[in-house]
Every structure is written in structure tokens, then in C-alpha cells.
N, C-alpha and C. Protein backbone atom coordinates (compact mmCIF):
# COMPACT_ATOMS: atom_id res chain seq x y z
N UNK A 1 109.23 152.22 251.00
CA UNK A 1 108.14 151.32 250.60
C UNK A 1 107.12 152.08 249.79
N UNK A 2 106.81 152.93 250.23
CA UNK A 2 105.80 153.88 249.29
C UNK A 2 106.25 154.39 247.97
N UNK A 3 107.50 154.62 248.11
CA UNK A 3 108.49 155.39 247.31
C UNK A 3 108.43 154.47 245.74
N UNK A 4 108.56 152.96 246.35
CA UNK A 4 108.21 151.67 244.79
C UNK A 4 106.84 151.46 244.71
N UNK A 5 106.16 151.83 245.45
CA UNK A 5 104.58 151.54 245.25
C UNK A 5 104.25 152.28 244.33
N UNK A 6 104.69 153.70 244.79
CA UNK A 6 104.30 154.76 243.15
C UNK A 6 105.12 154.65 242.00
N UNK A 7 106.33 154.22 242.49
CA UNK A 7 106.84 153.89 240.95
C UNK A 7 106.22 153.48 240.24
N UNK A 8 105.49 152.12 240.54
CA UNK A 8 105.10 151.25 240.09
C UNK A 8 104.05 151.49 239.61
N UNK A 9 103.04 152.47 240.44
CA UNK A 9 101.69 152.53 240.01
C UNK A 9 101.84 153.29 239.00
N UNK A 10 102.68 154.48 238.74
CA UNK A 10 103.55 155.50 237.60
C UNK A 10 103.81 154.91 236.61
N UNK A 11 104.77 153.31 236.38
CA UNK A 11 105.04 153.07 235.02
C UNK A 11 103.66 152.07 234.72
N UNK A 12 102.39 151.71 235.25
CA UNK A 12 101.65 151.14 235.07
C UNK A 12 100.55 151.83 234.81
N UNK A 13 100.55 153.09 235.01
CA UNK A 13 99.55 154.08 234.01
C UNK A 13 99.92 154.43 232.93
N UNK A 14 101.53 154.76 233.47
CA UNK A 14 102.50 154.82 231.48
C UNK A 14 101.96 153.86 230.59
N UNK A 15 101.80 152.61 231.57
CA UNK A 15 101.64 151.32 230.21
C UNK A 15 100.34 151.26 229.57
N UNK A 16 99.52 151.76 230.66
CA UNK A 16 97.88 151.84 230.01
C UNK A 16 98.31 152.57 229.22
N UNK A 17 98.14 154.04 229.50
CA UNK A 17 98.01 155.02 228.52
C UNK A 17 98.99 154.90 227.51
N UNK A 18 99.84 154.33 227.39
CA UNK A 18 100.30 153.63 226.16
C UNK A 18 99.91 153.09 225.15
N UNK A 19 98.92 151.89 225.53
CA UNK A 19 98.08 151.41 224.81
C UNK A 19 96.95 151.62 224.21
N UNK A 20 96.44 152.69 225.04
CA UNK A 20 95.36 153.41 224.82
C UNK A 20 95.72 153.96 223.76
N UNK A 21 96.81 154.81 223.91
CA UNK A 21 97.05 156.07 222.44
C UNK A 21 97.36 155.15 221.41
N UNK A 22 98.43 153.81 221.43
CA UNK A 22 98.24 152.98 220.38
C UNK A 22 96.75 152.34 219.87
N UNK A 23 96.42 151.76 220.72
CA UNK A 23 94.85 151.99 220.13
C UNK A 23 94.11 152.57 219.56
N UNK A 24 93.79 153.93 219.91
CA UNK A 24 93.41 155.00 219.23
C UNK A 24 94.22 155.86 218.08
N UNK A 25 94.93 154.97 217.96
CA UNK A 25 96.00 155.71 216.46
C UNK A 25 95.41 154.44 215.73
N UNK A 26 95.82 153.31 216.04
CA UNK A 26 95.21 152.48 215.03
C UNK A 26 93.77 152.84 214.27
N UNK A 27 93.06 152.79 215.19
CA UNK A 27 91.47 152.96 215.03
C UNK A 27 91.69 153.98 213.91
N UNK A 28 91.58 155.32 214.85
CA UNK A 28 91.89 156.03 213.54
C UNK A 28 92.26 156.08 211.88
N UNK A 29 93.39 155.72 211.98
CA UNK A 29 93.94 155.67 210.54
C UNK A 29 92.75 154.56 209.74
N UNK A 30 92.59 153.36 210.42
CA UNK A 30 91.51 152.38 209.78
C UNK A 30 90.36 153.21 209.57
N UNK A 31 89.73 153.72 210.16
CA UNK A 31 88.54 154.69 209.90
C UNK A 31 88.68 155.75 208.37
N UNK A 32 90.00 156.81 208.51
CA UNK A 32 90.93 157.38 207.49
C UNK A 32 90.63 156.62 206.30
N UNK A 33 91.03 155.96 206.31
CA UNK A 33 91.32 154.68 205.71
C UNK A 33 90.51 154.17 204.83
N UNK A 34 88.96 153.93 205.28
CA UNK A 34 88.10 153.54 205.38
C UNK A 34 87.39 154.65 204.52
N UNK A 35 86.85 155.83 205.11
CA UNK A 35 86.50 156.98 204.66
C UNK A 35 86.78 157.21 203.42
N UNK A 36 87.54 157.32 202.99
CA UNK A 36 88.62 157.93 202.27
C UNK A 36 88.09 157.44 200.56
N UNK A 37 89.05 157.88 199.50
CA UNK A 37 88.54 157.55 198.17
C UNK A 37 88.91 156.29 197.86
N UNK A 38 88.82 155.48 196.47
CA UNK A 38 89.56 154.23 196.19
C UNK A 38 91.16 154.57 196.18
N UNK A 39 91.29 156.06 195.46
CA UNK A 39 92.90 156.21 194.96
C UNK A 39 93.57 156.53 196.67
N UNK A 40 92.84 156.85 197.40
CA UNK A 40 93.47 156.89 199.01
C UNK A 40 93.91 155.95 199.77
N UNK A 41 92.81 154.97 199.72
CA UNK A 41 93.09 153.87 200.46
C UNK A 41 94.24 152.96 199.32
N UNK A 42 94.48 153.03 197.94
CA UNK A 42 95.37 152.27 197.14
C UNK A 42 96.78 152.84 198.09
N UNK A 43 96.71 154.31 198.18
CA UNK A 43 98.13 154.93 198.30
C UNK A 43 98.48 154.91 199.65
N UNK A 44 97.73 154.24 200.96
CA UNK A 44 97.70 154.13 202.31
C UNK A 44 98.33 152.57 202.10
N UNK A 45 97.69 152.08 201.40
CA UNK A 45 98.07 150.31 201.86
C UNK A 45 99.04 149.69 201.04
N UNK A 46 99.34 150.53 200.11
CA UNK A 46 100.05 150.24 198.60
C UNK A 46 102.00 150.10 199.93
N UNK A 47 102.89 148.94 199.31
CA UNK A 47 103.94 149.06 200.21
C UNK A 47 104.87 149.73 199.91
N UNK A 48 105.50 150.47 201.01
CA UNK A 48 106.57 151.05 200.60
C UNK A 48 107.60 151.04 199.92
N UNK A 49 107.82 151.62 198.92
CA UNK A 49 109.14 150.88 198.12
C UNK A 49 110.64 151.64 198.50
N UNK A 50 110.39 151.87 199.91
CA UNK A 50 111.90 152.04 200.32
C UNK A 50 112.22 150.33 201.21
N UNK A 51 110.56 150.23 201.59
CA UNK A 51 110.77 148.57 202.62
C UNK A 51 111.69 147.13 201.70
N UNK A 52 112.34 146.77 202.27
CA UNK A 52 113.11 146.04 201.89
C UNK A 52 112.18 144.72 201.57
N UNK A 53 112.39 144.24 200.75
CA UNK A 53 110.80 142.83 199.93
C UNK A 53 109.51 143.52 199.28
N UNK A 54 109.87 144.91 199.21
CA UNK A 54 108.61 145.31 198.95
C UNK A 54 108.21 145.04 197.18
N UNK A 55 107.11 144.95 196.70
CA UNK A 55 107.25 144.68 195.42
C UNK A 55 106.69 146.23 195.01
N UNK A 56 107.37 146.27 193.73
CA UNK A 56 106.88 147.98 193.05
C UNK A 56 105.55 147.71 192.36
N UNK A 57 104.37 149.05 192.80
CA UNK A 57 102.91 148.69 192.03
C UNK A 57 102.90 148.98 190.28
N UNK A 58 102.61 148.61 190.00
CA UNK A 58 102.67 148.68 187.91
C UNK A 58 102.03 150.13 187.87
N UNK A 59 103.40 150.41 186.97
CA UNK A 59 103.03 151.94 186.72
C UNK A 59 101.32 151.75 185.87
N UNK A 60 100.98 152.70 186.06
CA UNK A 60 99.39 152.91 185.08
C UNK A 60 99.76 153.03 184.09
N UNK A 61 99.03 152.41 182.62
CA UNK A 61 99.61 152.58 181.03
C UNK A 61 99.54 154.29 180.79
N UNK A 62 99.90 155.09 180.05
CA UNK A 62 99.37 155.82 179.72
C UNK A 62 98.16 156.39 179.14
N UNK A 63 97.48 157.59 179.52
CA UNK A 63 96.38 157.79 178.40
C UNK A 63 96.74 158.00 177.35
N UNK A 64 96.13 157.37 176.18
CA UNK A 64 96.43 158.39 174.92
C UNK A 64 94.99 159.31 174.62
N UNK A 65 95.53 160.66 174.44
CA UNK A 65 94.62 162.06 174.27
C UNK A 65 94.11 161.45 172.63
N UNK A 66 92.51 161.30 172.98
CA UNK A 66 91.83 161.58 171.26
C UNK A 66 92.14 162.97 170.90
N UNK A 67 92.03 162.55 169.55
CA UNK A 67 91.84 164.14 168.76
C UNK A 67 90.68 164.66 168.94
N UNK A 68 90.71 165.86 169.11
CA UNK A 68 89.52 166.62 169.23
C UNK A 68 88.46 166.57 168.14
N UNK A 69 87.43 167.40 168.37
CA UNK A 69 86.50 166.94 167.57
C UNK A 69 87.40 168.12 166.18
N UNK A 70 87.63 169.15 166.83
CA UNK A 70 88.05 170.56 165.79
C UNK A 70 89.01 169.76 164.91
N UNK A 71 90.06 168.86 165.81
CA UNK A 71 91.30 168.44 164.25
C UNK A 71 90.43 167.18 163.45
N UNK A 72 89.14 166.61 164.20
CA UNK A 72 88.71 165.79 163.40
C UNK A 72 87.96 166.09 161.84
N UNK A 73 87.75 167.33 162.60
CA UNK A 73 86.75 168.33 161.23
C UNK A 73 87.80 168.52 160.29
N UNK A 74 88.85 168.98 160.63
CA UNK A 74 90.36 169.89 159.78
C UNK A 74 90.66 168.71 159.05
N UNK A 75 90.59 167.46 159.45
CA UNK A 75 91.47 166.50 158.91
C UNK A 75 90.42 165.55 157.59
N UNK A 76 89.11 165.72 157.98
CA UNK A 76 88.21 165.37 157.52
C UNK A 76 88.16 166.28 155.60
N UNK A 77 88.32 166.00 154.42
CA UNK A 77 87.92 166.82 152.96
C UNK A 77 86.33 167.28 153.32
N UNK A 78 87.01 168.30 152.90
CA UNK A 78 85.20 169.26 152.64
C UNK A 78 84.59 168.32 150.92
N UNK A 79 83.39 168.16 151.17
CA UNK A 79 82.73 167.64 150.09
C UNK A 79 82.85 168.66 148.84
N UNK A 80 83.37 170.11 149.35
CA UNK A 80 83.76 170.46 147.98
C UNK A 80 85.03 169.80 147.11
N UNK A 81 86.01 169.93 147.99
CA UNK A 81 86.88 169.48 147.88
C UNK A 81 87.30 168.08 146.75
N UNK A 82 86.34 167.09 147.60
CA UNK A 82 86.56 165.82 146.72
C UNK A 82 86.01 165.42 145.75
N UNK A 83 84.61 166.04 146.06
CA UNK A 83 83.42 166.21 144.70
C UNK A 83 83.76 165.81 143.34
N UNK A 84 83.06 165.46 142.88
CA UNK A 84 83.39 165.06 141.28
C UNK A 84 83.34 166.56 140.65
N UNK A 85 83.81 166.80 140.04
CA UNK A 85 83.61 168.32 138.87
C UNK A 85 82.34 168.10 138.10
N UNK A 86 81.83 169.45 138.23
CA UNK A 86 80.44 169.95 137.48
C UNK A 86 80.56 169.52 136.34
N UNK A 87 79.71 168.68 135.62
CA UNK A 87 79.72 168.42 133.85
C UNK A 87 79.75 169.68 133.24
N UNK A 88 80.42 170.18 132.57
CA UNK A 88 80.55 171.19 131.40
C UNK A 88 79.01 171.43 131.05
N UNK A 89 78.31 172.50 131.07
CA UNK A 89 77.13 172.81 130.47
C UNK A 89 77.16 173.27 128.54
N UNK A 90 76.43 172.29 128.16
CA UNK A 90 76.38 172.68 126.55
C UNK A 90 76.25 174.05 126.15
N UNK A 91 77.10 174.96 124.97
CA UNK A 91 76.52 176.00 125.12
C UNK A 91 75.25 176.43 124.08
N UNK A 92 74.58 177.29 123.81
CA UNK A 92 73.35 177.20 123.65
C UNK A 92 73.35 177.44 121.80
N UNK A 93 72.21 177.15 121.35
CA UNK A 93 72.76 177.27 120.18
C UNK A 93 72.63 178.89 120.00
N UNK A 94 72.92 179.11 118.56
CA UNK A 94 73.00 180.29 118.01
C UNK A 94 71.92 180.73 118.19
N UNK A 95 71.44 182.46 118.25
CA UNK A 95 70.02 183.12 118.87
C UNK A 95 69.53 183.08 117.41
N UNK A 96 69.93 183.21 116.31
CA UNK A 96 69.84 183.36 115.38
C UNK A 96 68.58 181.86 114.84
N UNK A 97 69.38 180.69 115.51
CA UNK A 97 68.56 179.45 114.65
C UNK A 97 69.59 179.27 113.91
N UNK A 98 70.68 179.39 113.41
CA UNK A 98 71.26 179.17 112.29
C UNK A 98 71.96 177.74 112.48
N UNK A 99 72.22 177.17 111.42
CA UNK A 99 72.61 175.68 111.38
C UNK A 99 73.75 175.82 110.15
N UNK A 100 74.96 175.50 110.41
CA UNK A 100 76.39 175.38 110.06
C UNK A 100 75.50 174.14 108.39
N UNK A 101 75.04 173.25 108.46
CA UNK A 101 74.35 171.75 107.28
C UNK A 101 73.54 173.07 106.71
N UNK A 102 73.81 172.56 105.59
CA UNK A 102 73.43 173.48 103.87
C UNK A 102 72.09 172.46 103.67
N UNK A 103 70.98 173.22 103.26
CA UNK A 103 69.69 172.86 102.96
C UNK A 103 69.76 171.77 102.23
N UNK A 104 68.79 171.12 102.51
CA UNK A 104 68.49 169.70 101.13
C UNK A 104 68.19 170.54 99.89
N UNK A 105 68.46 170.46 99.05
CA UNK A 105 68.61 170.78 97.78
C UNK A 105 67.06 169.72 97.41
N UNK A 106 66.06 170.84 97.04
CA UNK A 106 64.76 170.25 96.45
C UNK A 106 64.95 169.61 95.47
N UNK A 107 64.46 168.19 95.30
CA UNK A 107 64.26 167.43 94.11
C UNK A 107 63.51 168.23 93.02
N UNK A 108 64.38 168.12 92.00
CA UNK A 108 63.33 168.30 90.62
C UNK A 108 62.28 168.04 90.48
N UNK A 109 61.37 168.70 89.64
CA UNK A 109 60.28 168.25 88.96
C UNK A 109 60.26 167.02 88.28
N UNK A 110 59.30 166.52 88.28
CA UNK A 110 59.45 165.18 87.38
C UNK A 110 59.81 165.22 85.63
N UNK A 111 58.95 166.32 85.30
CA UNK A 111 58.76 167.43 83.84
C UNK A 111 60.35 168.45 83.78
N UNK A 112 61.16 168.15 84.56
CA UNK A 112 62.07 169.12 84.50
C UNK A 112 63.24 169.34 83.17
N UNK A 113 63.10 170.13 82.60
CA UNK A 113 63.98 170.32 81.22
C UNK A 113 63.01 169.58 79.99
N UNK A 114 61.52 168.98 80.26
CA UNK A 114 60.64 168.68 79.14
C UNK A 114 60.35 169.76 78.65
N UNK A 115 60.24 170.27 77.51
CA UNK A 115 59.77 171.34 76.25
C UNK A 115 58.15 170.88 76.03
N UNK A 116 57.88 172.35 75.74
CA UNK A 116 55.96 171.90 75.67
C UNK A 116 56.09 171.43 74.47
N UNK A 117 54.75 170.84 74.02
CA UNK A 117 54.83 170.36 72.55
C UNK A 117 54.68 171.21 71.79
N UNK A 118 55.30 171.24 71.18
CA UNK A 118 55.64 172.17 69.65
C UNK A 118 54.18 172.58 69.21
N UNK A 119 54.21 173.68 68.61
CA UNK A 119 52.68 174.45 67.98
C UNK A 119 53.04 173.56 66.43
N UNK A 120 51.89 174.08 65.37
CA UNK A 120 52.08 173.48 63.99
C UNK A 120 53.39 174.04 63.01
N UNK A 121 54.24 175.19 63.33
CA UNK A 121 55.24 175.92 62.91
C UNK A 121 56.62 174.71 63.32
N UNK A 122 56.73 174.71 64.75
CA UNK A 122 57.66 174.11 65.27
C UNK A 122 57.74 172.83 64.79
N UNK A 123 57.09 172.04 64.46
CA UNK A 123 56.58 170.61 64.31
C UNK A 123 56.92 170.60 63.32
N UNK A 124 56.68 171.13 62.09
CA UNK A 124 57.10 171.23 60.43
C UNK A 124 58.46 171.12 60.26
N UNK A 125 58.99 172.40 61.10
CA UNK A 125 60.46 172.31 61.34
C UNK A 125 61.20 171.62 61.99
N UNK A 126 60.84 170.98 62.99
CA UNK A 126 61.48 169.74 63.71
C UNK A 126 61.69 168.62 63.15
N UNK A 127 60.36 167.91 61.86
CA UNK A 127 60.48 166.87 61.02
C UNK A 127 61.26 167.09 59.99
N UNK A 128 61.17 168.52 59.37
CA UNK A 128 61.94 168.15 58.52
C UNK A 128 63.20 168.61 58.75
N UNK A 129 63.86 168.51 60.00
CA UNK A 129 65.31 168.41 60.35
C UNK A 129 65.39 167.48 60.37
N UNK A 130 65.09 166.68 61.11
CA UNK A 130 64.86 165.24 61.19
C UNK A 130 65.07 164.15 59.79
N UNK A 131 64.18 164.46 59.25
CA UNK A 131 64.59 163.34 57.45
C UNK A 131 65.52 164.29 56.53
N UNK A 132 65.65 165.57 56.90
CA UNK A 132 67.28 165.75 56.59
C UNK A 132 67.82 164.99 56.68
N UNK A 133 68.60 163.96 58.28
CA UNK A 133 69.14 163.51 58.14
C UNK A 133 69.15 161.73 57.95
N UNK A 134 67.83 161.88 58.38
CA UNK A 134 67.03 160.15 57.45
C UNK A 134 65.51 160.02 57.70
N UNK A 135 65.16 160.04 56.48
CA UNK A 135 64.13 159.89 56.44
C UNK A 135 63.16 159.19 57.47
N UNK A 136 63.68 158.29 57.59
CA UNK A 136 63.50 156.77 58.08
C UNK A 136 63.33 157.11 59.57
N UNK A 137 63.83 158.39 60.12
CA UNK A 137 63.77 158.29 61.60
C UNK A 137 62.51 158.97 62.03
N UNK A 138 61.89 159.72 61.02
CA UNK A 138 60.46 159.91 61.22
C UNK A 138 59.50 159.10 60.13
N UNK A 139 59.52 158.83 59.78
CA UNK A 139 58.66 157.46 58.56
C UNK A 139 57.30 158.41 58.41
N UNK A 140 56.38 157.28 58.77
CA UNK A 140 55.38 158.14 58.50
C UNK A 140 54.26 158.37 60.11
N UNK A 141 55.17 158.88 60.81
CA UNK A 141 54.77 158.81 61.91
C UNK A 141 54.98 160.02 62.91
N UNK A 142 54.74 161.12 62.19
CA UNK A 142 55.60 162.46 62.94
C UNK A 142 55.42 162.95 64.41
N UNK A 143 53.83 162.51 64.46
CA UNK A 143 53.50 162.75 66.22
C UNK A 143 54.59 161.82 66.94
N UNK A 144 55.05 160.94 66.96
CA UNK A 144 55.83 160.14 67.41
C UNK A 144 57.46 160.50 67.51
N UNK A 145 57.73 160.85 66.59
CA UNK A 145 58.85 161.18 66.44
C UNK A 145 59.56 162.57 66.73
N UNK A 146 58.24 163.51 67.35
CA UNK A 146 57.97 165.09 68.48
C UNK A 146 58.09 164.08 69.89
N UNK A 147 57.15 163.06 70.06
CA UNK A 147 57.25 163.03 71.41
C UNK A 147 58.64 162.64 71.90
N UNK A 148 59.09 161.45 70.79
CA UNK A 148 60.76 161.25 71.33
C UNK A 148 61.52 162.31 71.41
N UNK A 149 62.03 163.36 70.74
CA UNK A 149 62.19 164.59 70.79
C UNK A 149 62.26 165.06 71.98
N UNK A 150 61.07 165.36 72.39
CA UNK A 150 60.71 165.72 73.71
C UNK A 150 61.13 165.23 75.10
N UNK A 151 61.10 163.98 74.63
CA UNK A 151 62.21 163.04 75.82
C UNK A 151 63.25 163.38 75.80
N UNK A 152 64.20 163.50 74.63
CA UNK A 152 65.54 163.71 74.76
C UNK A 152 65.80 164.77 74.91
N UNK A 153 64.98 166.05 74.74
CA UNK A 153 65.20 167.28 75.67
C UNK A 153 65.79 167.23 76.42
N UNK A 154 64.96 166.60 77.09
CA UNK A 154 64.87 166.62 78.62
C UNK A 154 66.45 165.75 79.29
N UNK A 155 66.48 164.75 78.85
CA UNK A 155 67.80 164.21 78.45
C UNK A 155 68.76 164.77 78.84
N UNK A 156 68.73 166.04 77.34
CA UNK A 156 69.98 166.38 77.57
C UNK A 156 70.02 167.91 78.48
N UNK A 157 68.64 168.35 79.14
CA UNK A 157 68.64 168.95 80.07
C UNK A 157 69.58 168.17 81.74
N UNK A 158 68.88 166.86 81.59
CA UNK A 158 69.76 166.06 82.67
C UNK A 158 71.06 166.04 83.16
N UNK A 159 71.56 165.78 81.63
CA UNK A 159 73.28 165.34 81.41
C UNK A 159 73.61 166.22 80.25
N UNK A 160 73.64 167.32 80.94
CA UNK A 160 74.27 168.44 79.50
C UNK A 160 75.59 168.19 78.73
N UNK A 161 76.10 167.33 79.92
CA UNK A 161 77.72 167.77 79.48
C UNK A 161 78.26 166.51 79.53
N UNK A 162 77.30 165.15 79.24
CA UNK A 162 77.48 163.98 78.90
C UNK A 162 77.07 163.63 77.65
N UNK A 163 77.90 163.65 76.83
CA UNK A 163 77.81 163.46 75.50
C UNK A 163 77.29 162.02 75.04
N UNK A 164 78.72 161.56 75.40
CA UNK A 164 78.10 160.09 75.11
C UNK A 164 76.71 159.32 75.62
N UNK A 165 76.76 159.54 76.76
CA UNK A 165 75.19 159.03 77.47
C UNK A 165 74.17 159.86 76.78
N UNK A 166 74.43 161.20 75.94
CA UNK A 166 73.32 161.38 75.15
C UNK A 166 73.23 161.17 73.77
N UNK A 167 74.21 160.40 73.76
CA UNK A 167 74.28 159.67 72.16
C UNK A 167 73.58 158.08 72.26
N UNK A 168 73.77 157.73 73.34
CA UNK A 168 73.51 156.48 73.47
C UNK A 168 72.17 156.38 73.68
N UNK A 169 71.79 157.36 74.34
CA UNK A 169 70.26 157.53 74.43
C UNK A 169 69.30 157.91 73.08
N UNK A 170 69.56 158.44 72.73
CA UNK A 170 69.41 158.68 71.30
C UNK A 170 69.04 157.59 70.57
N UNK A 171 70.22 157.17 70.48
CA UNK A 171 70.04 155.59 70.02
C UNK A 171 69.12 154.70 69.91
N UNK A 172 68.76 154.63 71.13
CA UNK A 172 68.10 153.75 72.01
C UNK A 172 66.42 154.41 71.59
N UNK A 173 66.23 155.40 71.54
CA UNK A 173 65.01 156.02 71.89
C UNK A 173 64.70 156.60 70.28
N UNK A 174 65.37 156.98 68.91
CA UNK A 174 65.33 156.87 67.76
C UNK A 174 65.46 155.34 66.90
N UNK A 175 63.99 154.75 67.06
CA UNK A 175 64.20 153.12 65.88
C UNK A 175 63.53 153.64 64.72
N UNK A 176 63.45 152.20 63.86
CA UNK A 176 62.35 152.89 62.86
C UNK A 176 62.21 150.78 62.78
N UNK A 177 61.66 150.47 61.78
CA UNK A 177 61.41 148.84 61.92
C UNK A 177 62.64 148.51 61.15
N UNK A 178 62.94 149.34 60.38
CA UNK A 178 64.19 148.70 59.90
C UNK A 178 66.00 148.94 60.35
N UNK A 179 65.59 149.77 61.49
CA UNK A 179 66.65 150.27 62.44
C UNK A 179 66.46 149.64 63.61
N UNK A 180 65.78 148.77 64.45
CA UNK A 180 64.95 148.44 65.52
C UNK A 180 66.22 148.90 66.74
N UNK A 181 67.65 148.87 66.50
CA UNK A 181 68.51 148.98 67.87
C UNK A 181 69.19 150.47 67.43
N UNK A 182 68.42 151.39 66.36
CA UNK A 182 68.83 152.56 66.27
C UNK A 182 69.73 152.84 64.78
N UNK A 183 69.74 153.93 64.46
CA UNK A 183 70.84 154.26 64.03
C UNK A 183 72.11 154.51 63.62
N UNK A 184 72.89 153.83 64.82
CA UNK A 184 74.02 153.94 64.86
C UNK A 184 74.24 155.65 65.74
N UNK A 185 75.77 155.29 66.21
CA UNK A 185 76.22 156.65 67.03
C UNK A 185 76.52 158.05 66.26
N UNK A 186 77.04 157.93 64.86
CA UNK A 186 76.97 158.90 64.35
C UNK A 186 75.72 159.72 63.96
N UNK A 187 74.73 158.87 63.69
CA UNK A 187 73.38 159.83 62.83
C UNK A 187 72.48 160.19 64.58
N UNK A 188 73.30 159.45 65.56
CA UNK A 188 72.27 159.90 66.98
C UNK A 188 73.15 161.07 67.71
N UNK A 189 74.65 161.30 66.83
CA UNK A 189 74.87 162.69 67.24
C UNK A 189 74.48 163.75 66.67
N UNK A 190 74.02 163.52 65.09
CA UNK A 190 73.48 164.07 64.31
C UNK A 190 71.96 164.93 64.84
N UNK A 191 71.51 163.85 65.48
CA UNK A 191 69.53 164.38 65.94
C UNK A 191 70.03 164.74 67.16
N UNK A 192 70.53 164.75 67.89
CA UNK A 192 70.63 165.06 68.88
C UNK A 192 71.57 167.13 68.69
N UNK A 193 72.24 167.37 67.87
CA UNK A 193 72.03 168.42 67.21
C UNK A 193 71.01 168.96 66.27
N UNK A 194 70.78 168.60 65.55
CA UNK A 194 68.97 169.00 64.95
C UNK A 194 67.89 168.96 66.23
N UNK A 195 68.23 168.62 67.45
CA UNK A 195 66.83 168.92 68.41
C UNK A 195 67.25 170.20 68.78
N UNK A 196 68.65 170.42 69.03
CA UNK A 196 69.28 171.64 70.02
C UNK A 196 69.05 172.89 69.01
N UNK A 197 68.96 172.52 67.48
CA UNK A 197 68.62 173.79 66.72
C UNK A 197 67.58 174.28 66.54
N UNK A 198 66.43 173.23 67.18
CA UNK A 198 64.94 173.49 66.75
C UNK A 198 64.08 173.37 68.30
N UNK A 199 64.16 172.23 68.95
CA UNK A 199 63.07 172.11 69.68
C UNK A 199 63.72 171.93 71.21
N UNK A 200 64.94 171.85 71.22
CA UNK A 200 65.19 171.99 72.62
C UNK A 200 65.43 173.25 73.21
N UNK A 201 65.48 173.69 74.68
CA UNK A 201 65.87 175.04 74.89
C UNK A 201 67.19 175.27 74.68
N UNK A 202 67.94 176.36 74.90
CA UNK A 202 69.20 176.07 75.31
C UNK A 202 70.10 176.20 76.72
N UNK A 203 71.32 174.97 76.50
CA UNK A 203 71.34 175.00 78.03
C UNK A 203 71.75 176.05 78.83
């Protein structure tokens, strides 16, 4: 009789203290559990994927690694690099001053290739070259017929080596009243040699 009494009282402390240690394992781990980080408690409660129904947790995406700041620099053109190119600098002129363009060529005198007026020697001799070859081209008017003279100097200082334009001028610039459009071209090549022997320079 005693012998089942302690049995009994034996597997009925087994059973407490059974429960007890299940108890206190539970507690525990919940506390663990509890304590613990977010990624702890995910990997405590997360289900086993050997358990049969268990569903698998979604893998995490990957990170993708930025580039550093160093390959951002490397990858980045240096502003030399892309820069526009330096404008060509002009180079300077010559130290000298000198200029490649040939001077303006000074205008003539207005008087240029005019002969002074003849003294009383020259004048004698100029007329009477002159009605040598017609009277008529000095009449009776000799101061006049020096000053035309004198024009056509100059004339043919202008256009030395234009004949005709100094025949024609001639012409033009030797009348008399009964010649009024000249002489004609032969007797104005004529004076126009009688000036070159007497009163023009030579060219």
C-alpha cells in the first residue's frame, strides 16, 4: 500500500516538474525573442523550410554597390579636357612699323609741268615760231597766244606719250576768228612741236 502511494506521489511530481520546465522554456525563448533585434526575432519565427506546408521567405533583392565617389571623379572629363581650344593669338605686328601697302603717291601740284612766262627774248621767239607756221594763230594778239602755250605745256607734261590727245588739244585750245574749231590736226602737230623747240621744257 505505501509502495503505490509513492509511486504515485513520484510520477505526480514528475508531472509538475514537467510542466514547470515546459513553462519556463517557453517563457524564456518569448522573452529571447522579445529582446532580441528585428533580424532575430524574423529568423526565430520565420518557418522552417524543412516543415512540411511551410512557405519559403522571399529571398532579399540584391544590393546594387554605387560607384564610388573616386570612379565618379575618373569617369567624370576634366574641364581641360573638353574645353573649347584657346583662340589663336594674333601675332604682333612688325617692331619695325613697317606696312607690306606702298604709300599714296602725293597728288600733283595744280601748276605741275606749267613753264613760267617767258622773259621778252623767249616771247619774240615763241611768236615767231608760231606765224611760221600761220600767221593767223597768233593774229594780233601775242600775250594770248604765250598763255595758250603755256597751257599746252603743261599738257603735254600730263600725257607725254599721248600724241593724239595732244593734238586734239591743241586744236581745241589754238582758234583764231576765222579758225573758231582750230586748225586742223596737221598744223596742231605742227605747234605743238614749235612749243617743244622753244617754250616747253623737255620731257
Amino acid at each position: 500500500m505505501r509502495t503505490r502511494l509513492l509511486a504515485a506521489t513520484l510520477t505526480a511530481f514528475a508531472a509538475v516538474s514537467l510542466a514547470a520546465c515546459s513553462s519556463s522554456g517557453t517563457g524564456s525563448g518569448t522573452s529571447t525573442a522579445a529582446a532580441g533585434s528585428p533580424s532575430t526575432a524574423a529568423t526565430t519565427t520565420a518557418p522552417d523550410a524543412a516543415s512540411p506546408g511551410a512557405t519559403t521567405a522571399p529571398t532579399a533583392p540584391a544590393t546594387t554597390t554605387a560607384p564610388s565617389a573616386g570612379a565618379t571623379d575618373q569617369a567624370t572629363p576634366s574641364a581641360g579636357a573638353t574645353g573649347a581650344p584657346a583662340p589663336a593669338t594674333p601675332s604682333a605686328p612688325a617692331a619695325d612699323g613697317g606696312s607690306t601697302a606702298a604709300p599714296a603717291k602725293p597728288a600733283p601740284p595744280a601748276d605741275a609741268g606749267l613753264p613760267a612766262k617767258p622773259d621778252g627774248g623767249l616771247t619774240d621767239k615763241l611768236v615767231a615760231a608760231l606765224k611760221a607756221i600761220d600767221p593767223a594763230i597768233v593774229g594780233d594778239k601775242p600775250d594770248q597766244a604765250v598763255d595758250r602755250a603755256r597751257n599746252q605745256c603743261q599738257a603735254m607734261y600730263q600725257f607725254p606719250k599721248d600724241k593724239a590727245k595732244l593734238v586734239e588739244l591743241a586744236n581745241q585750245r589754238f582758234t583764231s576768228p576765222d579758225h573758231p574749231q582750230g586748225f586742223g590736226p596737221d598744223t596742231a602737230a605742227k605747234i605743238n612741236d614749235a612749243l617743244r623747240a622753244t617754250l616747253c621744257p623737255p620731257a
